[in-house]
Protein backbone atom coordinates (compact mmCIF):
# COMPACT_ATOMS: atom_id res chain seq x y z
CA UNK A 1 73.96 36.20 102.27
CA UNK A 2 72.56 39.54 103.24
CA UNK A 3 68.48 39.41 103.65
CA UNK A 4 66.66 42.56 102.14
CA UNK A 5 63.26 41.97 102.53
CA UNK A 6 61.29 40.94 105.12
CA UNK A 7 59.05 37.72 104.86
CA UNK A 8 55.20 39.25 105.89
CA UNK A 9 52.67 36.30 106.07
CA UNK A 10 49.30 37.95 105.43
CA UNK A 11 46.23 36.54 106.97
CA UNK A 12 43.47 36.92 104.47
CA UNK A 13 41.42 34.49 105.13
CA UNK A 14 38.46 35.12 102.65
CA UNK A 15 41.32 35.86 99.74
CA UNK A 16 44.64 34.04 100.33
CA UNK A 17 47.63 33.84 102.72
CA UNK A 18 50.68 35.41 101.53
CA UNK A 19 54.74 35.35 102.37
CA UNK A 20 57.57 36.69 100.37
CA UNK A 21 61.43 36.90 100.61
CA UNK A 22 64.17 39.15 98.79
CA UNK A 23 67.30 37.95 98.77
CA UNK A 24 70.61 39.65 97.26
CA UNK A 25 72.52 37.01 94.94
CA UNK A 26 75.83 35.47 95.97
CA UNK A 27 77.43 37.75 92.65
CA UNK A 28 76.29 40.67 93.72
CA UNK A 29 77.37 40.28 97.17
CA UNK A 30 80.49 39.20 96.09
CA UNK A 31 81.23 42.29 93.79
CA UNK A 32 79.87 44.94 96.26
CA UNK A 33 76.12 45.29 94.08
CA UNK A 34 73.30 46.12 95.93
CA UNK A 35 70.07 43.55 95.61
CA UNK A 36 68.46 44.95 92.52
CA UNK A 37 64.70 43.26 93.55
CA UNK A 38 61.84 44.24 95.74
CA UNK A 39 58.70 43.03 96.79
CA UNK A 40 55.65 44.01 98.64
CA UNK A 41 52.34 42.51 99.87
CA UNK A 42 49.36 44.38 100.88
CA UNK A 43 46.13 43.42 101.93
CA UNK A 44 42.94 45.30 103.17
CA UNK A 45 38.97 45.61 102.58
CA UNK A 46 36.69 48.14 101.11
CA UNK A 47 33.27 48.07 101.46
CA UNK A 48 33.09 44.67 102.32
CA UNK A 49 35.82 43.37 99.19
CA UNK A 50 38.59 41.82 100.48
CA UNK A 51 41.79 42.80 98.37
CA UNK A 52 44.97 41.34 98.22
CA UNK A 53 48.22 42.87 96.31
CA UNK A 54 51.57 41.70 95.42
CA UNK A 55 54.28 43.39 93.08
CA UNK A 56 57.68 41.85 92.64
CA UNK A 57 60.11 43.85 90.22
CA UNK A 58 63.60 43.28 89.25
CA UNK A 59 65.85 46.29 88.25
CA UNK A 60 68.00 45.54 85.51
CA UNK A 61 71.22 46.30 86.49
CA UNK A 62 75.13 47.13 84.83
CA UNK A 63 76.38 50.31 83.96
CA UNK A 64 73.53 51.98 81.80
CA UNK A 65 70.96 51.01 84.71
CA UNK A 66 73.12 52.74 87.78
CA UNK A 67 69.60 53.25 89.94
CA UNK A 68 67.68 50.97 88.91
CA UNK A 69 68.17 49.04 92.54
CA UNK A 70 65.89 52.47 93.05
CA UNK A 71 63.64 51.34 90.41
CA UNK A 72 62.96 47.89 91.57
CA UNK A 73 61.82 49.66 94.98
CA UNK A 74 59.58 52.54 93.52
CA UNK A 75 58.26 50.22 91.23
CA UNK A 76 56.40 48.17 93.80
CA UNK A 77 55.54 51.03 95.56
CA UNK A 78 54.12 52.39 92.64
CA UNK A 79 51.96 49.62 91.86
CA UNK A 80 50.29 49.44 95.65
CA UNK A 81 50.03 53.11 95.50
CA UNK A 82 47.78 52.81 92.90
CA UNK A 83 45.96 50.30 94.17
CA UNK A 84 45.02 52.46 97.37
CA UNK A 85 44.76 55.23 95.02
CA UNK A 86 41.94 53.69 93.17
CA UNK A 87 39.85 53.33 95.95
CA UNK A 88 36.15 55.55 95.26
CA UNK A 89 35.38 57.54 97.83
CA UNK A 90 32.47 55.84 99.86
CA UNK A 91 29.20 55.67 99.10
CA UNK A 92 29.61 55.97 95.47
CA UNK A 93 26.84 54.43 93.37
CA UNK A 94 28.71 52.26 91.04
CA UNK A 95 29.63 48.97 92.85
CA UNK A 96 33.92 48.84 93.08
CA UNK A 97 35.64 45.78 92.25
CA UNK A 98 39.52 45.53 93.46
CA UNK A 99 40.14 43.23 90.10
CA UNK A 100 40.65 46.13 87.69
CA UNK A 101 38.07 45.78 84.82
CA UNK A 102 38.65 46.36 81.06
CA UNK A 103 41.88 46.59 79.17
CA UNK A 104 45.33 49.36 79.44
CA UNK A 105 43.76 51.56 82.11
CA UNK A 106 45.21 50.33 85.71
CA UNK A 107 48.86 49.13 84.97
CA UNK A 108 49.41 52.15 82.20
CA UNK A 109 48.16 54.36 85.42
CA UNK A 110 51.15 52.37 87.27
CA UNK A 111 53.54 52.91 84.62
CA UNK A 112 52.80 56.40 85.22
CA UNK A 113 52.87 56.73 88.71
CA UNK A 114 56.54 54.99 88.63
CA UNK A 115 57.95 57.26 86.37
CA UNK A 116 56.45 60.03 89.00
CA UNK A 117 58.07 58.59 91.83
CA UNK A 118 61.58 58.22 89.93
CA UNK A 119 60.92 61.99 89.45
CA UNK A 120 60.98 62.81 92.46
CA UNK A 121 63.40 60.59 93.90
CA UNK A 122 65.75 61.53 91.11
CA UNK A 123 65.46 65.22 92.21
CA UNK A 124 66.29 64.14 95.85
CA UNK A 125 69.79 63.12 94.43
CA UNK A 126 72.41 65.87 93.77
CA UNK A 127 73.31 66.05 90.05
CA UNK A 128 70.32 64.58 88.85
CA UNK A 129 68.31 66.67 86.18
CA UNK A 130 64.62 66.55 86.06
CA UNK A 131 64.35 69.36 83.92
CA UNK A 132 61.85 68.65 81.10
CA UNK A 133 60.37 65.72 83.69
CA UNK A 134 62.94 63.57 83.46
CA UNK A 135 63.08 61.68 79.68
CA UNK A 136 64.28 59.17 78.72
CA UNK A 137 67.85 58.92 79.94
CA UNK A 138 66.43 59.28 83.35
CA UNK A 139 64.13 56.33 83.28
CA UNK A 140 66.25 53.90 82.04
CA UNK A 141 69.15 54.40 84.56
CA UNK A 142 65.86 53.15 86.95
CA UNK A 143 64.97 50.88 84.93
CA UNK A 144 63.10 47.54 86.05
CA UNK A 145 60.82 44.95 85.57
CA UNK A 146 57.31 44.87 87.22
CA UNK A 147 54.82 41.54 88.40
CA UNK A 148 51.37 42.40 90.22
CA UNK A 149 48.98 40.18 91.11
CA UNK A 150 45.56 42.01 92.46
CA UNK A 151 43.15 39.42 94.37
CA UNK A 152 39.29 39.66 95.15
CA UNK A 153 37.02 37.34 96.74
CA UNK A 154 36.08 35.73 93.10
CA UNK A 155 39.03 36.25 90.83
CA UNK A 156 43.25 37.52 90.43
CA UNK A 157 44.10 39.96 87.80
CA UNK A 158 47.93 39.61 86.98
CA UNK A 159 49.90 41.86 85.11
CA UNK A 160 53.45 41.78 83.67
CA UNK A 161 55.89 44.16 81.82
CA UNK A 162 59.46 42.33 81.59
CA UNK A 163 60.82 38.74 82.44
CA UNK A 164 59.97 36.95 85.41
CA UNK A 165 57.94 33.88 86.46
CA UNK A 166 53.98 33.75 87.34
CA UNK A 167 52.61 30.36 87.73
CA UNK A 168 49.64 28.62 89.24
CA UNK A 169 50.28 25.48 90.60
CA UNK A 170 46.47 23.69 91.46
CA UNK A 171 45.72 21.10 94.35
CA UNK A 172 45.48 18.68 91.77
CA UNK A 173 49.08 19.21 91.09
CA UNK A 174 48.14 20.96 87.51
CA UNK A 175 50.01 24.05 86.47
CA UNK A 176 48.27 26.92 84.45
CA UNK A 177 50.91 29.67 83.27
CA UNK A 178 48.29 32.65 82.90
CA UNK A 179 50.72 34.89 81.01
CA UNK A 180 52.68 32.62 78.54
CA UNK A 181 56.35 33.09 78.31
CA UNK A 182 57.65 35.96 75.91
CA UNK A 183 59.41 33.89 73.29
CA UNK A 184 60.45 37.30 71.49
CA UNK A 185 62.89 38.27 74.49
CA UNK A 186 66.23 36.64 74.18
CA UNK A 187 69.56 36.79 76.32
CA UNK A 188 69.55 39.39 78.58
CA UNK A 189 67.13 41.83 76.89
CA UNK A 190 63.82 42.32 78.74
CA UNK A 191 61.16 44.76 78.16
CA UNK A 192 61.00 47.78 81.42
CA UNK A 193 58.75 50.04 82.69
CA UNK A 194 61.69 52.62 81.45
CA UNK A 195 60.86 51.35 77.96
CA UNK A 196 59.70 54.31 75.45
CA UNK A 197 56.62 52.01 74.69
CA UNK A 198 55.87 50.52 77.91
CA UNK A 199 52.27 50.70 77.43
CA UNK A 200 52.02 48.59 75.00
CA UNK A 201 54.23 46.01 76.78
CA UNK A 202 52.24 45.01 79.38
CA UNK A 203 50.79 41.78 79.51
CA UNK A 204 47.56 40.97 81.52
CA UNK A 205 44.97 38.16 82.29
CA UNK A 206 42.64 37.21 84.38
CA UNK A 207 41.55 33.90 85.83
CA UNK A 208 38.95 32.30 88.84
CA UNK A 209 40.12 31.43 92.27
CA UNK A 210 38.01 28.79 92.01
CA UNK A 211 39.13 25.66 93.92
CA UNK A 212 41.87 27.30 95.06
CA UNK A 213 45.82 26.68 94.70
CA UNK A 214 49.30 28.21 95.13
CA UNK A 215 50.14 31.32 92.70
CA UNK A 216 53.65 31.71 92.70
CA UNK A 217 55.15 35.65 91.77
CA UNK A 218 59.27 34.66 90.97
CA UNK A 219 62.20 37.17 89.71
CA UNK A 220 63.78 35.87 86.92
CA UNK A 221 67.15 35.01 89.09
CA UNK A 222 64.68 32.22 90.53
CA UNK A 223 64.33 29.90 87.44
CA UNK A 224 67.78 31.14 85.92
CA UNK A 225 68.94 29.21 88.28
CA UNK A 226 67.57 25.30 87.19
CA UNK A 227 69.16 22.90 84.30
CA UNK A 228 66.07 23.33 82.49
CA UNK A 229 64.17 26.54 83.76
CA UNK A 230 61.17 25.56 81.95
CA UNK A 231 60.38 22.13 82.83
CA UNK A 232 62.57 22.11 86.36
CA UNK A 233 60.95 25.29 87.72
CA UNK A 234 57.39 23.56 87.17
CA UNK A 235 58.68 20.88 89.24
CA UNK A 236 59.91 23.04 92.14
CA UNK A 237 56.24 24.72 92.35
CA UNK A 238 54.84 21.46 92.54
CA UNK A 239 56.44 20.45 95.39
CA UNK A 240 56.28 23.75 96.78
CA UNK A 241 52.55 23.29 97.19
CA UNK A 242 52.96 20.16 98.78
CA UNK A 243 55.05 22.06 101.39
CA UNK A 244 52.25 24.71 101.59
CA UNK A 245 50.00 21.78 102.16
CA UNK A 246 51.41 19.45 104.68
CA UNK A 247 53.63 22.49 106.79
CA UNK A 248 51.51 25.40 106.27
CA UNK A 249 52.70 28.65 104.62
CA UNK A 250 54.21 31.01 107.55
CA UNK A 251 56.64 27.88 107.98
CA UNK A 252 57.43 27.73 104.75
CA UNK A 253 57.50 31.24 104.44
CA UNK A 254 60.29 31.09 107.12
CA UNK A 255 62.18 29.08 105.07
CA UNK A 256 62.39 30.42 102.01
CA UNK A 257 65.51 33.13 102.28
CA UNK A 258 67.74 29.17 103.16
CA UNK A 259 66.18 28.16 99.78
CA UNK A 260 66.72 31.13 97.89
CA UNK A 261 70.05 31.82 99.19
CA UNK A 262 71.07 27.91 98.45
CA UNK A 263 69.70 28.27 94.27
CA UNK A 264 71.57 31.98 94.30
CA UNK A 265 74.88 29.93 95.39
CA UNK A 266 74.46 26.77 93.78
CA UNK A 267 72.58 28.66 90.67
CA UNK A 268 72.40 32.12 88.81
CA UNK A 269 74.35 33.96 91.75
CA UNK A 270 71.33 36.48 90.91
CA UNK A 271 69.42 38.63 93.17
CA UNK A 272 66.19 36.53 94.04
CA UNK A 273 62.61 37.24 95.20
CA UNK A 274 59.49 34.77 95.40
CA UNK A 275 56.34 35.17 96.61
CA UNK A 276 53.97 32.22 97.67
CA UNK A 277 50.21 33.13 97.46
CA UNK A 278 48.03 30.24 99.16
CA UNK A 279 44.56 30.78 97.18
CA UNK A 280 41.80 30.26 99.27
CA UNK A 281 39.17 28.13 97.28
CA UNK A 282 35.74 29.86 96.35
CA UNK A 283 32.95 28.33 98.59
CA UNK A 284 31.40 25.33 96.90
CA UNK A 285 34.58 24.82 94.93
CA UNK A 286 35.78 21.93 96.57
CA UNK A 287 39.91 22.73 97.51
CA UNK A 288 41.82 22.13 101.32
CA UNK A 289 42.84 26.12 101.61
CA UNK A 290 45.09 27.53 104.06
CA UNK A 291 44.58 26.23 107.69
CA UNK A 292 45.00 28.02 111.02
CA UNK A 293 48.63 27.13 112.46
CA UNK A 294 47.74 25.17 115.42
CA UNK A 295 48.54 26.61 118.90
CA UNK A 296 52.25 26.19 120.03
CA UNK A 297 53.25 25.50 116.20
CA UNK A 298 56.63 27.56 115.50
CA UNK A 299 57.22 28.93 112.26
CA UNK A 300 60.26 27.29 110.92
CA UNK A 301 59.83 24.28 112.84
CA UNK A 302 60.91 21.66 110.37
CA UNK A 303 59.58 21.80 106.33
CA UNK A 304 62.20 19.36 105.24
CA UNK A 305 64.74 19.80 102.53
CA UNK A 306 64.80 22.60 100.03
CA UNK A 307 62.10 22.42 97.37
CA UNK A 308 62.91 19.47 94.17
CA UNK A 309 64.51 20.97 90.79
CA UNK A 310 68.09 20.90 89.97
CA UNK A 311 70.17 23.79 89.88
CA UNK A 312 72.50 25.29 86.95
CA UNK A 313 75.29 27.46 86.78
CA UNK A 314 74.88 31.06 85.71
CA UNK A 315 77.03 35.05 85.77
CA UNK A 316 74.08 36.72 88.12
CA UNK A 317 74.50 39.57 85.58
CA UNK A 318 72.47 42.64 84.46
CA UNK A 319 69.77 42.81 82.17
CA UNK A 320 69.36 45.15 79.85
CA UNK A 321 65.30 46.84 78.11
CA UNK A 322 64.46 46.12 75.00
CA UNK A 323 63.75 50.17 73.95
């Protein structure tokens, strides 16, 4: 199995720790496809805010959605961009919050910015016409799915357009899905930032830190790949956290491209990406949070077998938008 992302444990400690891994499916490595997933974490402070970001995005794939490996990549891109883009210039008198406040404005202003970037990537490409700024043909052959997850010292704004798998597992063990599945998508459709109505596609919420927990960000090749995606994938998060808990998350974090690449082969044979976001509890919430590794601890020493949850069979095929 061929490893295309890198796994970057983020030290945050007033926010979260953070560690993700991309990993191309054992069907598309077997048929020649590139890994049609990306991922990226980003962290910094403004004005004394701590901010934490995460997109994960899943191009669709097959025949009619040629680039959309392309699209999976811009699309993260696209959604820190805008991030760091929405940074005030200093000293401005309204006080800025990293969480992005009301309803529509920040991921539309993503949307955008991804269909800018395909732009210009697209006229990078010989044969590729922008004329007219690209349309729709364009945007679908890069078309993809899009996760973000935007962190501040008091609450996470998450944001979805597509399938994949947000959940928040708490140190009590309860699980809070804060955007409910789509029940309206079926098969192999999903809705894409490529769609002609993407704006109104988006899904968003909002929720505490409060006493902490692990927020998991999961392609849908992830939970394709269990008997019973629903109810098996909650118990692989569960005991996920308690890996978080009792190894710490850089070692898990060092493990995860062994797990992915074992539920791609035993699984959906889909390209996978997770990312494992150790919540730091709010002060006065009660919670464990994420510990220091202690001195002379290895990553990767030892987290024991591969997460619980029993793994299916599946084609690791395409998806296709719902436009």
């Amino acid at each position: 199995m061929e490893e295309t992302g890198e796994r970057v444990p983020v030290s945050m400690s007033a926010v979260a720790w953070a560690c993700g891994s991309t990993r191309r499916g054992t069907a598309h490595a077997r048929d020649g496809r590139p890994c049609q997933d990306a991922h990226a974490i980003w962290s910094s402070s403004f004005m004394g805010e701590p901010i934490l970001a995460v997109a994960v995005a899943d191009g669709h794939g097959g025949q009619r959605h040629d680039l959309s490996h392309c699209g999976a990549a811009l699309a993260v891109q696209a959604a820190v961009g805008e991030v760091i883009a929405s940074l005030p210039a200093q000293g401005g008198e309204e006080k800025w919050r990293p969480v992005p406040g009301g309803e529509g404005g920040f991921h539309n202003r993503v949307t955008a910015r991804w269909k800018e970037y395909v732009i210009a990537d697209a006229g990078r490409r010989p044969g590729l016409s922008t004329d007219g700024g690209g349309g729709p043909d364009l945007f679908t052959r890069y078309g993809s799915t899009l996760l973000i997850a935007l962190i501040d010292a008091s609450e996470c704004w998450v944001g979805q357009i597509g399938d994949g798998d947000i959940l928040l597992v708490r140190p009590d063990g309860s699980i809070e899905a804060p955007i409910p599945k789509d029940d309206t998508l079926l098969g192999t459709v999903t809705y894409s930032l490529s769609s002609r109505d993407s704006p109104g596609l988006w899904r968003t919420a909002r929720f505490p830190l409060g006493n902490g927990g692990l927020l998991l960000m999961a392609t849908d090749g992830l939970s394709d790949s269990f008997e019973n995606p629903e109810s098996e994938f909650r118990v692989f998060a569960r005991s996920l956290l308690e890996r978080v808990t009792g190894f710490g998350i850089e070692r898990v974090g060092s493990a995860l491209p062994g797990w992915l690449d074992g539920y791609s082969q035993n699984g959906s044979g889909d390209d996978m990406t997770l990312v494992l976001i150790s919540l730091n509890p709010l002060a006065g919430a009660g919670g464990p949070g994420q510990e220091e590794p202690e001195e002379g601890q290895a990553a990767g020493n030892g987290t024991g077998s591969g997460p619980e949850g029993e793994t299916g069979s599946g084609p690791g095929g395409g998806k296709t938008d719902a436009s």
